[in-house]
N, C-alpha and C. Protein backbone atom coordinates (compact mmCIF):
# COMPACT_ATOMS: atom_id res chain seq x y z
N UNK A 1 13.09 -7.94 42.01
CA UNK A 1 11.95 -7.59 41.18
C UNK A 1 12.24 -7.98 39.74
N UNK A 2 11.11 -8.42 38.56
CA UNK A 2 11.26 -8.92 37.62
C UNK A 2 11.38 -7.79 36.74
N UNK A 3 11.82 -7.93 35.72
CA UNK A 3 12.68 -6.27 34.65
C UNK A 3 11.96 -7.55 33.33
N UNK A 4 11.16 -6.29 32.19
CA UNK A 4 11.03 -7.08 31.06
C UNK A 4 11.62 -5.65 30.25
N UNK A 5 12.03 -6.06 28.92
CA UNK A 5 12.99 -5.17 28.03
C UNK A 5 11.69 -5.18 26.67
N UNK A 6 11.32 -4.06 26.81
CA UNK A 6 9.99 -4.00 25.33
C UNK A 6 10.07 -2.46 24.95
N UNK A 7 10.49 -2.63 23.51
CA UNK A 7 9.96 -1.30 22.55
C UNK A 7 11.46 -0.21 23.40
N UNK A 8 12.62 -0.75 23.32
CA UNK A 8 13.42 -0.12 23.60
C UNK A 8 13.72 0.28 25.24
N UNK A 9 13.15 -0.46 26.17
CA UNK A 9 13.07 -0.11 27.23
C UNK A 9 12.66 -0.70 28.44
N UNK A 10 13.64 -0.93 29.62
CA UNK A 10 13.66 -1.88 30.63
C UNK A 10 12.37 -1.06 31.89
N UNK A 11 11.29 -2.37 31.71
CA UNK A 11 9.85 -1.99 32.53
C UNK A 11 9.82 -2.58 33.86
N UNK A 12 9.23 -2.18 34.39
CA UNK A 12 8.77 -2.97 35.89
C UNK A 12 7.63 -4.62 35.13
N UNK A 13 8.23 -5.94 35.72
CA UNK A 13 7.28 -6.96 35.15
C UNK A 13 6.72 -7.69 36.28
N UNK A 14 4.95 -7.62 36.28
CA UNK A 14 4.34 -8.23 37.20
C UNK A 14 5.27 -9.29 37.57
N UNK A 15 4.81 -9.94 39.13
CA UNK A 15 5.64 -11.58 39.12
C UNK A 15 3.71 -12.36 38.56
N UNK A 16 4.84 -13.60 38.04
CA UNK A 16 3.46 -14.14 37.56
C UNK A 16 3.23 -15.92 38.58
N UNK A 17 2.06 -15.99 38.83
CA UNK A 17 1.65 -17.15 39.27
C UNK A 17 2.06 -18.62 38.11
N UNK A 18 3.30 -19.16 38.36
CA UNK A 18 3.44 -20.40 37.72
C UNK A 18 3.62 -21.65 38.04
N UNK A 19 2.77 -22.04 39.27
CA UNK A 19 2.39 -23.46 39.54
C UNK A 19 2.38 -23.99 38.59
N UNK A 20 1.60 -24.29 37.35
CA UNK A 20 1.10 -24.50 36.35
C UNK A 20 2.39 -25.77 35.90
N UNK A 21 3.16 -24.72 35.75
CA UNK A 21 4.73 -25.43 35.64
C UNK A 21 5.86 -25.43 36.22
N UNK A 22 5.14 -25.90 37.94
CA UNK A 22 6.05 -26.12 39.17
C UNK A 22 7.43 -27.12 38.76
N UNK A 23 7.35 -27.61 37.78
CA UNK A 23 8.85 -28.70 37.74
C UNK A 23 9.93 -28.08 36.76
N UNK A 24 9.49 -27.19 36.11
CA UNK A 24 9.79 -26.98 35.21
C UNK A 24 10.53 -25.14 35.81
N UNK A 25 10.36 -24.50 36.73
CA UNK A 25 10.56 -23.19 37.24
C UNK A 25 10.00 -22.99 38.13
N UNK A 26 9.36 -23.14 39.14
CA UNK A 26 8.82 -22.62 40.52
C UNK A 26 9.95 -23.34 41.83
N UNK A 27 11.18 -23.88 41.16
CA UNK A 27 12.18 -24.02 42.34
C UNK A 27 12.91 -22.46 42.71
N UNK A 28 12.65 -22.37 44.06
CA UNK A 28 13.31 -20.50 44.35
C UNK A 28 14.34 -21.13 45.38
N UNK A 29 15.18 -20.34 44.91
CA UNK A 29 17.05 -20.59 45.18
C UNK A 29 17.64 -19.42 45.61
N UNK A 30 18.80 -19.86 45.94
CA UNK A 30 19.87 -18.07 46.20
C UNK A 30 21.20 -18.63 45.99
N UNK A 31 22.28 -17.87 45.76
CA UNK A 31 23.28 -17.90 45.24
C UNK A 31 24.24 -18.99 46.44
N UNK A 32 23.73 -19.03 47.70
CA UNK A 32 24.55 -20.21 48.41
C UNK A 32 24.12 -21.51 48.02
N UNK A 33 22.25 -21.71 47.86
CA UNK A 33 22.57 -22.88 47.57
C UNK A 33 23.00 -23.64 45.73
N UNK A 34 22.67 -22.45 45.09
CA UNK A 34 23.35 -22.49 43.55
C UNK A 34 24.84 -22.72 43.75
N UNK A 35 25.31 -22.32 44.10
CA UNK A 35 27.23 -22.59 44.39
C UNK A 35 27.72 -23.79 45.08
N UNK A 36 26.80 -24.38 46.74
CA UNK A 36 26.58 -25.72 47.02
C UNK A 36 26.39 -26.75 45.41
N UNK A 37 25.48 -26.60 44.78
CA UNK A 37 24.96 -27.31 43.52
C UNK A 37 26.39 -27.47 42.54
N UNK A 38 26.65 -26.10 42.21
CA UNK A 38 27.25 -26.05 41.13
C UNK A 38 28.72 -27.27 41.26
N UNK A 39 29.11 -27.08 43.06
CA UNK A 39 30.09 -27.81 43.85
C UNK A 39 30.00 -29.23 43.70
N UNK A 40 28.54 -29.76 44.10
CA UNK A 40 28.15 -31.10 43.74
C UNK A 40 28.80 -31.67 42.59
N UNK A 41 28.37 -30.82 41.44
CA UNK A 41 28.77 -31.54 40.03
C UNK A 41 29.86 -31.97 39.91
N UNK A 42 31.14 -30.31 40.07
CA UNK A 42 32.64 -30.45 39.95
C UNK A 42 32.96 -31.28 40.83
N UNK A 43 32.19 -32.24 41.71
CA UNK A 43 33.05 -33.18 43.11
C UNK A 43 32.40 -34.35 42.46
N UNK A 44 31.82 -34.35 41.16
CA UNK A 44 30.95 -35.31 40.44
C UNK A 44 30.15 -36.37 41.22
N UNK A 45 29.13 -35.26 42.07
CA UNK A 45 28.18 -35.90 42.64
C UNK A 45 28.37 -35.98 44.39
N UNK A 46 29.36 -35.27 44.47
CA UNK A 46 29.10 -35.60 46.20
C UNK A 46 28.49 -34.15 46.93
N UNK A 47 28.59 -33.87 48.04
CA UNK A 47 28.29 -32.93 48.68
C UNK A 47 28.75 -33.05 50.33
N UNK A 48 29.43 -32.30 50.74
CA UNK A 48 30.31 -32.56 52.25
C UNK A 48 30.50 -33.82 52.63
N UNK A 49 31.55 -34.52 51.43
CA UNK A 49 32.09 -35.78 51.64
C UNK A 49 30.95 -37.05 51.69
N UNK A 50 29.34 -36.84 51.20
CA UNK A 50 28.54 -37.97 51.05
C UNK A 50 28.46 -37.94 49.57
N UNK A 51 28.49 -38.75 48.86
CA UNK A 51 27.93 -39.06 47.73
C UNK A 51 26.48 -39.65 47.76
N UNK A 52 25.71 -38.33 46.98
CA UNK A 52 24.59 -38.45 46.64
C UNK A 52 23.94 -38.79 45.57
N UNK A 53 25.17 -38.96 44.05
CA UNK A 53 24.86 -39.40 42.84
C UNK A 53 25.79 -40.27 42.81
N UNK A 54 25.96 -41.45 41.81
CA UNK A 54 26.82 -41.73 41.71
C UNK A 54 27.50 -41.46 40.51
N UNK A 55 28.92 -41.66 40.44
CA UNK A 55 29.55 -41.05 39.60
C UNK A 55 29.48 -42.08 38.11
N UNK A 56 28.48 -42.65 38.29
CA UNK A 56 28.43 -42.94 36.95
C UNK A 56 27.50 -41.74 36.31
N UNK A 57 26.65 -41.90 36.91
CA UNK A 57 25.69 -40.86 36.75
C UNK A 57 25.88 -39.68 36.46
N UNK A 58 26.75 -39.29 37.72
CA UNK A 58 27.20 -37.95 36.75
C UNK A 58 28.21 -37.41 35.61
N UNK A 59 28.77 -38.90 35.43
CA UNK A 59 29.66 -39.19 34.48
C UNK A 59 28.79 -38.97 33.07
N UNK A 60 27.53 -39.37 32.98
CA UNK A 60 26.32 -39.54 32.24
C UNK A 60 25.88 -38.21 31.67
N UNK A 61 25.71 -37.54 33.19
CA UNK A 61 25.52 -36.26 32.85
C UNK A 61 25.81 -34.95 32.05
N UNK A 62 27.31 -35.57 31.84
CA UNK A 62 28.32 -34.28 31.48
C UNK A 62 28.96 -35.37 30.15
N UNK A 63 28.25 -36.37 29.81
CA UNK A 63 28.59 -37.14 28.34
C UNK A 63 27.72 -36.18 27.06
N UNK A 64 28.26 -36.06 26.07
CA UNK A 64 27.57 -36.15 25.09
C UNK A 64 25.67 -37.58 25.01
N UNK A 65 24.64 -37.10 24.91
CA UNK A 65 24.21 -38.24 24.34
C UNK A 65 23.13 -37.68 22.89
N UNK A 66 22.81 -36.61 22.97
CA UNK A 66 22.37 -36.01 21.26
C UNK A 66 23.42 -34.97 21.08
N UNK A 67 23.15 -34.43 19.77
CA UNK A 67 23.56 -33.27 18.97
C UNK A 67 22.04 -32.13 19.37
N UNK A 68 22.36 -31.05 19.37
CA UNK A 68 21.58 -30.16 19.47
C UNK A 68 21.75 -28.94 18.08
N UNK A 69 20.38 -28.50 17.84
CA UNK A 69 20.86 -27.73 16.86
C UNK A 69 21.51 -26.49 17.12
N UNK A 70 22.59 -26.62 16.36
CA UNK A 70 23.50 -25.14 16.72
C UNK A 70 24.16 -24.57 15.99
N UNK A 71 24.91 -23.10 16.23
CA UNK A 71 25.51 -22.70 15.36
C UNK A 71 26.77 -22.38 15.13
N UNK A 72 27.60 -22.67 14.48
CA UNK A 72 29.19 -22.73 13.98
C UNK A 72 29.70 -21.84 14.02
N UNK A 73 29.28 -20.06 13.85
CA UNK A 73 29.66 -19.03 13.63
C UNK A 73 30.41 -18.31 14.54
N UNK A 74 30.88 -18.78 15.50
CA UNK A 74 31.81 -18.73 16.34
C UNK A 74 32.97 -19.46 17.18
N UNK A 75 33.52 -19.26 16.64
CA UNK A 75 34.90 -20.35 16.54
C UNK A 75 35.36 -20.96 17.98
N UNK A 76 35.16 -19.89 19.25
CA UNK A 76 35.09 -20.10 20.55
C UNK A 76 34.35 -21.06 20.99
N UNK A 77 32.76 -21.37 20.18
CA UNK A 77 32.09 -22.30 21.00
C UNK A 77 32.10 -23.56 19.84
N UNK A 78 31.98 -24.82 20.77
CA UNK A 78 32.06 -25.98 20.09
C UNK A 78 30.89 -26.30 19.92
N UNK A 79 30.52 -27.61 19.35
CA UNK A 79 29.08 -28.17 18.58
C UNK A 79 28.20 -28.20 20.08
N UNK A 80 27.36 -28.04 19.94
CA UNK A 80 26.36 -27.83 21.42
C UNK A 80 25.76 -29.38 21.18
N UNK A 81 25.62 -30.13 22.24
CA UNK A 81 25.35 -31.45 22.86
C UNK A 81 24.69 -31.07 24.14
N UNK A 82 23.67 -32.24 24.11
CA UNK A 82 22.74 -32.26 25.24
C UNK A 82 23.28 -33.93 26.19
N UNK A 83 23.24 -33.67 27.31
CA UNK A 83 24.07 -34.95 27.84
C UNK A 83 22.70 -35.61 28.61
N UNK A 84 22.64 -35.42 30.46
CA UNK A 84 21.06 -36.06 30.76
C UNK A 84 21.11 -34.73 31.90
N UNK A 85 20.10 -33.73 31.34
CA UNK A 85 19.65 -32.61 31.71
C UNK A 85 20.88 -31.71 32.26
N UNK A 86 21.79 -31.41 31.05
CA UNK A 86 23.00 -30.77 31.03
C UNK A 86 23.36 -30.79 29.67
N UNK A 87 23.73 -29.60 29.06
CA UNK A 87 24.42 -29.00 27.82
C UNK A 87 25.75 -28.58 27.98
N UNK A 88 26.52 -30.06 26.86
CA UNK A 88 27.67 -29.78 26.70
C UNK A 88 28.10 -29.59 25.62
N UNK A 89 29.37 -28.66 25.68
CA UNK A 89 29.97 -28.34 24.16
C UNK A 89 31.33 -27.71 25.16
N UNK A 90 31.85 -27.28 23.90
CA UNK A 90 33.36 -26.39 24.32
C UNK A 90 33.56 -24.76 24.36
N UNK A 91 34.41 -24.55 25.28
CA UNK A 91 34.56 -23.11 24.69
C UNK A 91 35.89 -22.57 24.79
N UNK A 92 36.37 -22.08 24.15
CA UNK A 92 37.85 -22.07 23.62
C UNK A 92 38.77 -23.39 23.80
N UNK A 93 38.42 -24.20 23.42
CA UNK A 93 39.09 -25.53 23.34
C UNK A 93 38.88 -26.69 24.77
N UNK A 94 38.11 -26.00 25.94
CA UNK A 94 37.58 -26.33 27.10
C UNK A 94 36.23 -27.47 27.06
N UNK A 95 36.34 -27.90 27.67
CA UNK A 95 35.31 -29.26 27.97
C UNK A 95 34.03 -27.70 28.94
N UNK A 96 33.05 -27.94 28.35
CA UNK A 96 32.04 -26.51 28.93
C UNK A 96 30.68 -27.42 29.55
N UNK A 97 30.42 -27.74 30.37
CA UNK A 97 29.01 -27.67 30.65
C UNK A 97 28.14 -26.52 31.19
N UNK A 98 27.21 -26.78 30.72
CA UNK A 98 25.85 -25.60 31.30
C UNK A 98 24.58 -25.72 31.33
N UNK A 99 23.54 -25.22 31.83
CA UNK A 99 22.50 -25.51 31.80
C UNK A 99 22.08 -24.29 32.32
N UNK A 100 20.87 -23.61 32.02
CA UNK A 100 20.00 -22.10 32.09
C UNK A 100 18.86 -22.47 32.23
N UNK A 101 18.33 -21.61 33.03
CA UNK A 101 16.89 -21.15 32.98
C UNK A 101 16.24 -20.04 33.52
N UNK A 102 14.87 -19.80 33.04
CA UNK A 102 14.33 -18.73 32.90
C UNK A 102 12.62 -18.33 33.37
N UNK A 103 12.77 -17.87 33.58
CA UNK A 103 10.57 -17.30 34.09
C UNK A 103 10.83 -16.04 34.07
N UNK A 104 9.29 -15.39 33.83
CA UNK A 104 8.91 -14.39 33.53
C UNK A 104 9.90 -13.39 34.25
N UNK A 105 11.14 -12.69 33.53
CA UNK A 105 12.00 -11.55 34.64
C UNK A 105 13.02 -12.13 35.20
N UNK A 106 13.42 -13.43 35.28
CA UNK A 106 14.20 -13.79 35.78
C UNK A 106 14.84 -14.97 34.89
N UNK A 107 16.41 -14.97 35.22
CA UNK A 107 17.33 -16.19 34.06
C UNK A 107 18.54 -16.09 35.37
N UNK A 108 18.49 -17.37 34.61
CA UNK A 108 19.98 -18.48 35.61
C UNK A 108 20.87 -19.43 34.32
N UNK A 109 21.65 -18.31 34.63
CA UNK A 109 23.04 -19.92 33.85
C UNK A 109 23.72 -20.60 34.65
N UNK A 110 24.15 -21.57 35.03
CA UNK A 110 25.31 -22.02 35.61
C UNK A 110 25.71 -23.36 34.54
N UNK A 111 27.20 -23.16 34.97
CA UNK A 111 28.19 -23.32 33.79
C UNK A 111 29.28 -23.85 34.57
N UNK A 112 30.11 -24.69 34.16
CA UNK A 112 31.55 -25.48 34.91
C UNK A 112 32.08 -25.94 33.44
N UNK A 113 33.60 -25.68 34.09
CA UNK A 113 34.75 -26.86 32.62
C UNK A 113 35.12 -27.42 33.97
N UNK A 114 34.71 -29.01 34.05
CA UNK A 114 35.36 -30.26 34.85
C UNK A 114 36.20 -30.27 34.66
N UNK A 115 37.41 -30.23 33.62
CA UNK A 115 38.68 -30.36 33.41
C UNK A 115 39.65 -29.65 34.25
N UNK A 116 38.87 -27.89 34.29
CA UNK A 116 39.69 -27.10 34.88
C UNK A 116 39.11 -26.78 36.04
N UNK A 117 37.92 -27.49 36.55
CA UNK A 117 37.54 -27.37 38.04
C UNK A 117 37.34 -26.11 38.37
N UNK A 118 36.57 -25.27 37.44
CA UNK A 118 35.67 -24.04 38.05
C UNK A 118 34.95 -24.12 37.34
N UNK A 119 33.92 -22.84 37.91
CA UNK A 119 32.69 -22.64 37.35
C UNK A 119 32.08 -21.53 37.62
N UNK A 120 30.46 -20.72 37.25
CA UNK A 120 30.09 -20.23 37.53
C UNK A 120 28.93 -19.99 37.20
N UNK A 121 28.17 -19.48 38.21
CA UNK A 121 26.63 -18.85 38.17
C UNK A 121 26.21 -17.54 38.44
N UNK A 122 25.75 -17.08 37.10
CA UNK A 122 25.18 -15.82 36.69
C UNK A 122 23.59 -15.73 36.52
N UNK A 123 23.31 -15.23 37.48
CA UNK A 123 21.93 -14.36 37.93
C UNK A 123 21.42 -13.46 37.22
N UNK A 124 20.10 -13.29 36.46
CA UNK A 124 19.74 -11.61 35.79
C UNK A 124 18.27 -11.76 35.91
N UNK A 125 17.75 -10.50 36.23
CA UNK A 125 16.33 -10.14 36.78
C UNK A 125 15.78 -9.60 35.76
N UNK A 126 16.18 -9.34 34.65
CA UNK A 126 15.60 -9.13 33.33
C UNK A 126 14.95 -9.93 32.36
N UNK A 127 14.20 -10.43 31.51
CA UNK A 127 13.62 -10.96 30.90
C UNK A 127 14.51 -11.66 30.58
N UNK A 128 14.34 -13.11 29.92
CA UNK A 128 15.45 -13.85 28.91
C UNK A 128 15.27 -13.58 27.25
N UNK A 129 14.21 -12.94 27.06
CA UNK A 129 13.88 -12.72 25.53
C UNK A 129 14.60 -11.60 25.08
N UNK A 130 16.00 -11.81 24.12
CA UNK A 130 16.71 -10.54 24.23
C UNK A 130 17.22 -10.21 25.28
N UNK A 131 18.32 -11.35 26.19
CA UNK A 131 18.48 -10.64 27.38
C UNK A 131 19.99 -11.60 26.80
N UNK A 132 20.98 -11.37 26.01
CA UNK A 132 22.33 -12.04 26.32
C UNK A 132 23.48 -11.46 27.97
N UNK A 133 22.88 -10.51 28.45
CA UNK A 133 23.68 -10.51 29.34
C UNK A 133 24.32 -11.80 30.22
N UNK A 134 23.44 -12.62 31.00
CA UNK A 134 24.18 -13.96 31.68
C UNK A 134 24.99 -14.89 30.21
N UNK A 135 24.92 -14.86 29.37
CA UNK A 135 25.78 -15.99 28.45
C UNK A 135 26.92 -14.99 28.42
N UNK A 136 26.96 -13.36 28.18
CA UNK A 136 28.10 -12.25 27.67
C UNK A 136 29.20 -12.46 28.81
N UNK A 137 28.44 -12.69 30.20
CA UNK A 137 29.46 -12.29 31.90
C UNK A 137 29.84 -13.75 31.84
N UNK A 138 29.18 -14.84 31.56
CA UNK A 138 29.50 -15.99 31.75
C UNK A 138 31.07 -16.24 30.93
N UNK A 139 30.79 -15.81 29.87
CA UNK A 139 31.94 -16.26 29.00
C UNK A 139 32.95 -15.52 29.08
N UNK A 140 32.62 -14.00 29.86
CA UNK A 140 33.93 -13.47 30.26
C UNK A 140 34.33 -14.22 31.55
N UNK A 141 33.67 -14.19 32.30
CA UNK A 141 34.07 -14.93 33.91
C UNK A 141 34.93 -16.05 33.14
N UNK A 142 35.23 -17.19 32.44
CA UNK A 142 35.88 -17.84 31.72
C UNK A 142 37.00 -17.74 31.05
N UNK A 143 36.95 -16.32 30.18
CA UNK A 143 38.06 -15.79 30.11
C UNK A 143 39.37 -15.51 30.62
N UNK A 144 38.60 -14.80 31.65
CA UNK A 144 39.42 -14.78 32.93
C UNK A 144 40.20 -15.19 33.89
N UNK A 145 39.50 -16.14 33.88
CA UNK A 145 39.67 -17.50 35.02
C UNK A 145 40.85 -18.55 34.27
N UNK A 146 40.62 -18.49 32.86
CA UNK A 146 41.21 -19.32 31.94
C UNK A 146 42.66 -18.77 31.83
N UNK A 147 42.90 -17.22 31.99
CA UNK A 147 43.75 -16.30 31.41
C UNK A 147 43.93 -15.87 29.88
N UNK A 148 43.10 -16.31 29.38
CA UNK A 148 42.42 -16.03 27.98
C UNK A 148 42.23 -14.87 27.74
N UNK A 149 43.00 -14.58 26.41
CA UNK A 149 42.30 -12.23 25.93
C UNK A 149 40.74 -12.65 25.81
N UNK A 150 40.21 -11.73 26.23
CA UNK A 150 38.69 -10.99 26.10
C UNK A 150 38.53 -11.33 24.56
N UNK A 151 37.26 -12.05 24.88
CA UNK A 151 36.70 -11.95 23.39
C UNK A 151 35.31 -10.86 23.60
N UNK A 152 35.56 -10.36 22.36
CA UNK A 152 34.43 -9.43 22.53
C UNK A 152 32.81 -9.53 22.49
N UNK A 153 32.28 -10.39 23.39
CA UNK A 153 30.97 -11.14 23.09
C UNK A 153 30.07 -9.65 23.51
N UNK A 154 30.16 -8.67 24.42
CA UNK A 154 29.39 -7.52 24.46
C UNK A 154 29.17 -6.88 22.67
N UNK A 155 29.95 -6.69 22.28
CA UNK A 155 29.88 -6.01 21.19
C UNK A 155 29.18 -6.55 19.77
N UNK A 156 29.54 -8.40 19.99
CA UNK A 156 29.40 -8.93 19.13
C UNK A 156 27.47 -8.77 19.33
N UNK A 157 27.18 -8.99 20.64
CA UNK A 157 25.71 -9.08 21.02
C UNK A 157 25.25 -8.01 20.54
N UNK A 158 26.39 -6.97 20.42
CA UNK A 158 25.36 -5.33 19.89
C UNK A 158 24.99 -5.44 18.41
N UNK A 159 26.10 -6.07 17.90
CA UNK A 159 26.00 -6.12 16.39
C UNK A 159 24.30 -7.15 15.95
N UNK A 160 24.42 -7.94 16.62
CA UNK A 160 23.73 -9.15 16.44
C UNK A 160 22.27 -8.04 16.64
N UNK A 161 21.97 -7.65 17.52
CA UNK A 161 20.72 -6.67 18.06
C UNK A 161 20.37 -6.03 16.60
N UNK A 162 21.62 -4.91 16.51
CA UNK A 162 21.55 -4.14 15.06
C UNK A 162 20.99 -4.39 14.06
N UNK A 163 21.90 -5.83 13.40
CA UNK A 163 21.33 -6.35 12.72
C UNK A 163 19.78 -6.93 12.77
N UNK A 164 19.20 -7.44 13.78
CA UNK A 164 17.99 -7.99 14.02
C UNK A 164 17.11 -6.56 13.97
N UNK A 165 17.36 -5.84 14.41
CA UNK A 165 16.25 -4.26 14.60
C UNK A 165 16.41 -3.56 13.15
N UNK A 166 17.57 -3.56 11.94
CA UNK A 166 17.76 -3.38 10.65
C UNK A 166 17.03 -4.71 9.86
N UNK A 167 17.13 -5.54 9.84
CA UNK A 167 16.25 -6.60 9.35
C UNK A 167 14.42 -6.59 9.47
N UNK A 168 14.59 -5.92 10.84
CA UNK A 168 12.74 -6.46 11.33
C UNK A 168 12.58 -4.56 10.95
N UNK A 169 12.73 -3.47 10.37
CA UNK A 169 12.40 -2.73 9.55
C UNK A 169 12.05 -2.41 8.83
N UNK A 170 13.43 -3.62 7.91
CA UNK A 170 13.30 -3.30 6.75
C UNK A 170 11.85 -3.99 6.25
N UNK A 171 11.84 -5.68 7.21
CA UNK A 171 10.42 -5.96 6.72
C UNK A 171 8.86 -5.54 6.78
N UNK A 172 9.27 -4.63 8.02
CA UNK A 172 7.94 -3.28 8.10
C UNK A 172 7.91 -2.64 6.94
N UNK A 173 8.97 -2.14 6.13
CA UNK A 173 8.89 -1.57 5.01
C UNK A 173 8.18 -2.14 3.89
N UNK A 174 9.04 -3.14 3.84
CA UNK A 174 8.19 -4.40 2.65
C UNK A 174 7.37 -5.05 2.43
């Protein structure tokens, strides 16, 4: 069921009819064949020993080819780059790809470092507007996996909230 987060508080959210923009979000998935997928990439393009892309291609994929606008303020993540329908950058000194998406109540990250040959996909039934949970589990699942100390991205997300709900006040005030 779809969860939207408004005025302090997680609601029941209609599902909504989005043909409209069938290419773009009306693909419905489950976590076997997201993990099949995610497998594809890290085997750069095959799937039970056929190659279905070729590895130039997905060589392509996981290249830098723009700059995206982003932000520096965290030393963990590197300059965010868009490659061919895949976002790459770094995270703690790691080669990071990822790519997300989202509809009304529902968000998908999946995320791999090729270098170190894992990855992962994080699921959330909550809105994506104000929803850092899948980027917070993602980057711990990484942590982890990496053997890396915990960075504190839960907390940092609380601060970030704070600040945004102290800011959008103060301009009610003003």
């Amino acid at each position: 069921m779809p969860y939207q987060y408004a005025d302090g508080v997680v609601k029941d959210m209609p599902f909504h009819n989005i043909d409209q923009i069938a290419p773009a979000g009306s693909i419905n998935s489950n976590a076997e064949d997201m993990a099949q997928y995610l497998l594809f990439h890290l085997s750069k393009g095959m799937h039970d020993g056929t190659r279905l892309l070729s590895e130039n291609n997905e060589n392509q994929m996981q290249i830098p080819q723009m700059v995206e606008t982003s932000s520096d303020r965290w030393r963990e993540n590197g300059l965010l780059t868009y490659g061919m329908a895949l976002n790459v950058t770094g995270y703690r000194g790691h080669k990071f790809v990822l790519h997300g998406g989202a509809i009304d109540g529902f968000t998908a990250q999946l995320s791999f470092m090729p270098h170190d040959n894992i990855g992962a996909i994080v699921l959330a039934n909550l809105d994506s507007n104000r929803n850092p949970v899948p980027i917070i589990v993602t980057y711990g699942i990484y942590d982890r996996l990496l053997g890396l100390s915990l960075t504190p991205w839960d907390q940092r997300y609380l601060d970030d909230e704070a600040k945004s709900k102290a800011a959008e006040n103060a301009a009610k005030k003003a």
